[in-house]
C-alpha atoms as a PDB file:
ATOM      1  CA  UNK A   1     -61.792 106.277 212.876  1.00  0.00           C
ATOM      2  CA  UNK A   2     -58.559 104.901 214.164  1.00  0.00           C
ATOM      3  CA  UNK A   3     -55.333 106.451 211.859  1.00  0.00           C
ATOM      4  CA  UNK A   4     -53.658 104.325 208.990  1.00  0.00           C
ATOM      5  CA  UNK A   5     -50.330 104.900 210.774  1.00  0.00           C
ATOM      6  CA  UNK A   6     -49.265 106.131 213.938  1.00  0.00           C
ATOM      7  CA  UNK A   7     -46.501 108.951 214.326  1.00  0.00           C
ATOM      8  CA  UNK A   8     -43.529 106.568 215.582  1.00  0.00           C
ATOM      9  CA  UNK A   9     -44.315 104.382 212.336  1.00  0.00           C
ATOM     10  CA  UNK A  10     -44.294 107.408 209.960  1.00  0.00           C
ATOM     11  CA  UNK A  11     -40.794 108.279 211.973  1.00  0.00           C
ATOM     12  CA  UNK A  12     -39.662 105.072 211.241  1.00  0.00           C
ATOM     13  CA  UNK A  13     -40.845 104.632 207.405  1.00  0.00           C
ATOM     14  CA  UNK A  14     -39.055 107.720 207.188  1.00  0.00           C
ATOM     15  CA  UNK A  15     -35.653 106.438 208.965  1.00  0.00           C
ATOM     16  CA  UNK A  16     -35.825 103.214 206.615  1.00  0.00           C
ATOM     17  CA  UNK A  17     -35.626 105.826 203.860  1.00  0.00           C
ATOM     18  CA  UNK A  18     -32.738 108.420 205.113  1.00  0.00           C
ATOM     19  CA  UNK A  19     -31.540 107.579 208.572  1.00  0.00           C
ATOM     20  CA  UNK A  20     -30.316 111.140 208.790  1.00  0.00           C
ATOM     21  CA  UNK A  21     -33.753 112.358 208.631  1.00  0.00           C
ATOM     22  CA  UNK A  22     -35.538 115.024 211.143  1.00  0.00           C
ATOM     23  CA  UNK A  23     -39.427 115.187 210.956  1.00  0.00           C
ATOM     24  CA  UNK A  24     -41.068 118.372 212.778  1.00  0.00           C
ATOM     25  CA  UNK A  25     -44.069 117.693 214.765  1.00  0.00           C
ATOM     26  CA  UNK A  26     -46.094 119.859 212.304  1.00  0.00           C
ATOM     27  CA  UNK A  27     -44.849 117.826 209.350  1.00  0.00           C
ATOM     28  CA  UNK A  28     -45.371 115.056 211.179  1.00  0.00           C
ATOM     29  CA  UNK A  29     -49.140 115.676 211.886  1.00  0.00           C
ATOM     30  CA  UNK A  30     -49.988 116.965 208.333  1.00  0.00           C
ATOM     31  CA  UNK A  31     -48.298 113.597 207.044  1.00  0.00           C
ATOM     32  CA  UNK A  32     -50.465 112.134 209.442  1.00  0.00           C
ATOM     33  CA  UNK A  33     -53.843 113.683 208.206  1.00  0.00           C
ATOM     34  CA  UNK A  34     -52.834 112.984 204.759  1.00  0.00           C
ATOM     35  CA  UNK A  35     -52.417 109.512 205.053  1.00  0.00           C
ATOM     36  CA  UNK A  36     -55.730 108.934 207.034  1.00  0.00           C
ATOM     37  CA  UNK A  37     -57.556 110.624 204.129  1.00  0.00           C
ATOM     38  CA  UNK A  38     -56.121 108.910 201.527  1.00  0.00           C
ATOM     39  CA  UNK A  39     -57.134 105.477 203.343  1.00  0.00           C
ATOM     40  CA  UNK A  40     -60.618 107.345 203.573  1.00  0.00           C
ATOM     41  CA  UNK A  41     -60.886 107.989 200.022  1.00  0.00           C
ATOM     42  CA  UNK A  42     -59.529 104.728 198.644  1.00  0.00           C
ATOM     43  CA  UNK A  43     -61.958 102.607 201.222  1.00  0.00           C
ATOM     44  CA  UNK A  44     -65.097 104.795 199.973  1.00  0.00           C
ATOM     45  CA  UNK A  45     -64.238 104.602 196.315  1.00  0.00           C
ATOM     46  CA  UNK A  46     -63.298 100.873 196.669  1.00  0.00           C
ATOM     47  CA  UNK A  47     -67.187 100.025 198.243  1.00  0.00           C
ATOM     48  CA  UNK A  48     -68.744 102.323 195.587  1.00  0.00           C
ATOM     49  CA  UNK A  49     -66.665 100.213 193.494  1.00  0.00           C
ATOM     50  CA  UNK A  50     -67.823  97.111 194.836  1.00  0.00           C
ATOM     51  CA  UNK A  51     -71.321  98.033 195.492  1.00  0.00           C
ATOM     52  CA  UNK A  52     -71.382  98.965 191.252  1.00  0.00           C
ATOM     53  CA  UNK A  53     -70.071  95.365 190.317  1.00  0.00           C
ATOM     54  CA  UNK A  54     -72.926  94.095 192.619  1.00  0.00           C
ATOM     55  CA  UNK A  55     -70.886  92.732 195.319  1.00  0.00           C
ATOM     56  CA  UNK A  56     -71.627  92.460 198.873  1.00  0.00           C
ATOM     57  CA  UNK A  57     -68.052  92.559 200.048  1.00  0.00           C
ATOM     58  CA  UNK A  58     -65.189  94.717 199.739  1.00  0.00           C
ATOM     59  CA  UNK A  59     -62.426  92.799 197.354  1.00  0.00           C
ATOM     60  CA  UNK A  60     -59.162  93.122 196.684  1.00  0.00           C
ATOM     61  CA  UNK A  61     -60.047  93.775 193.092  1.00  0.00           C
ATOM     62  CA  UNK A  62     -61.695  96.786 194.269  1.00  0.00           C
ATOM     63  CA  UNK A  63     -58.868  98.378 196.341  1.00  0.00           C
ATOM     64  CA  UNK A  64     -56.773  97.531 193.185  1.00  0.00           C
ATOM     65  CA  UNK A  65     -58.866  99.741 190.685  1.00  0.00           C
ATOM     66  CA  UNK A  66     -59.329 102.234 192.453  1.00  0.00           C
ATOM     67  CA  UNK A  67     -55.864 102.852 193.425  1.00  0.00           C
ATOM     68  CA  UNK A  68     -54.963 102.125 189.667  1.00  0.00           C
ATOM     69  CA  UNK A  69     -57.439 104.502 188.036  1.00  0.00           C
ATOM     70  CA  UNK A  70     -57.531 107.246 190.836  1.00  0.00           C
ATOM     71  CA  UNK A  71     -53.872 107.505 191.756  1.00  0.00           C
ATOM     72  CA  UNK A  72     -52.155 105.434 188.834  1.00  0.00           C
ATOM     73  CA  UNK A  73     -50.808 103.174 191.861  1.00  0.00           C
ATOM     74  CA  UNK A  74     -50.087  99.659 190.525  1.00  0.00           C
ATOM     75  CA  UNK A  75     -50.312  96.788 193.441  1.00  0.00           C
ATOM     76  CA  UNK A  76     -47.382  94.602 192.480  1.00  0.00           C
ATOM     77  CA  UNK A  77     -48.843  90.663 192.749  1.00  0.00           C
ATOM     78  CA  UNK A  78     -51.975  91.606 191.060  1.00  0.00           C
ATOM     79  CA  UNK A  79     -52.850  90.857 187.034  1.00  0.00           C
ATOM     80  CA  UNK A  80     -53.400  94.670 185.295  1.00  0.00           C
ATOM     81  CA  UNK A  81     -57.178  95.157 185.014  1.00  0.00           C
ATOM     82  CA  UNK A  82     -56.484  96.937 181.402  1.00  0.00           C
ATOM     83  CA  UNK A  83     -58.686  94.132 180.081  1.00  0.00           C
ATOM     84  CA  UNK A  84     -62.227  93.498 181.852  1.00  0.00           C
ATOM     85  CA  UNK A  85     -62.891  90.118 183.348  1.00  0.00           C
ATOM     86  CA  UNK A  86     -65.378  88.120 181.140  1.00  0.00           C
ATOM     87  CA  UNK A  87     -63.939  90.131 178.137  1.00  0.00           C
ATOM     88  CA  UNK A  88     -63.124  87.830 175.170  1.00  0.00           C
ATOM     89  CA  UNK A  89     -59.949  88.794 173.093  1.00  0.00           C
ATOM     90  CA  UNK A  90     -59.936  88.239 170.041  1.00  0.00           C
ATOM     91  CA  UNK A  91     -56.258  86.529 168.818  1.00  0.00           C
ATOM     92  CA  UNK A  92     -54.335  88.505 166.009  1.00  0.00           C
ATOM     93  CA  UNK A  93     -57.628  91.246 164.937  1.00  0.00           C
ATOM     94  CA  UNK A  94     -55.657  94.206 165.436  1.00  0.00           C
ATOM     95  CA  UNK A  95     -51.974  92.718 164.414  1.00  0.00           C
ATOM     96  CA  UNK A  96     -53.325  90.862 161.411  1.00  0.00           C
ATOM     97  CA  UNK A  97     -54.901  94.131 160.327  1.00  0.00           C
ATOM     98  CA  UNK A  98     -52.289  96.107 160.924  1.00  0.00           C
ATOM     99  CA  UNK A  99     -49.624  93.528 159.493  1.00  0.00           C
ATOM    100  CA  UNK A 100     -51.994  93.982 156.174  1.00  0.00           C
ATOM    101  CA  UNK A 101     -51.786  97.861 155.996  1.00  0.00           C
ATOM    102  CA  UNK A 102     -47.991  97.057 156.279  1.00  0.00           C
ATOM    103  CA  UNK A 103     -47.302  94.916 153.462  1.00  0.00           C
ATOM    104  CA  UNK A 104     -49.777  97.088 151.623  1.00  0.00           C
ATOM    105  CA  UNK A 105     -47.397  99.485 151.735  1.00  0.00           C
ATOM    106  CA  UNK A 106     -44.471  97.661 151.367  1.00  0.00           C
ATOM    107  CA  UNK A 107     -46.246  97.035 147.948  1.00  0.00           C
ATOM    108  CA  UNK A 108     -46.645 100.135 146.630  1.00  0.00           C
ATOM    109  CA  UNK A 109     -43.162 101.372 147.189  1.00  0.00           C
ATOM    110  CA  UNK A 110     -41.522  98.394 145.748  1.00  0.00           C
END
């Protein structure tokens, strides 16, 4: 497996955030391992993910929840998967019933 990001980008990610900054070779290579694993981990999840839905490719979608539901990452550009696709919401069930209870009380302590 090739690595998610070589050690001059990581030095220069790192620059973009404090141009001051001094990364030791050990760091560096521990960053290094990290980041490969996490692209590991996300890429397996993402096909198991994938795989589940009954897909035969890897989607966007999939990289998406994982990241969301593994490492609470949220991929800016994509709609929040809070609600499933296919799911059918229902408009004003939980205000209108919660709007009741509300004036129900009002009632009472008029």
């Amino acid at each position: 497996m090739s690595e998610a990001l070589s050690k001059q980008q990581l030095l220069d990610l790192a620059k973009q955030v404090d141009p001051n900054v001094e990364i030791d070779d050990d760091v560096a290579n521990v960053l290094l391992d990290l980041a490969d694993q996490f692209v590991e981990e996300v890429t397996v999840v993402s096909c198991q993910l994938a795989k589940h839905r009954g897909g035969d490719r890897l989607e966007a979608r999939d990289l998406k929840l994982c990241l969301e539901k593994n490492y609470d990452i949220r991929a800016p550009g994509f709609v929040s998967t809070e609600t499933k696709p296919g799911a059918v919401k229902r408009p004003g069930t939980g205000n209108d019933a919660h709007r009741q209870r509300v004036e129900k009380v009002r009632r009472t302590n008029l």
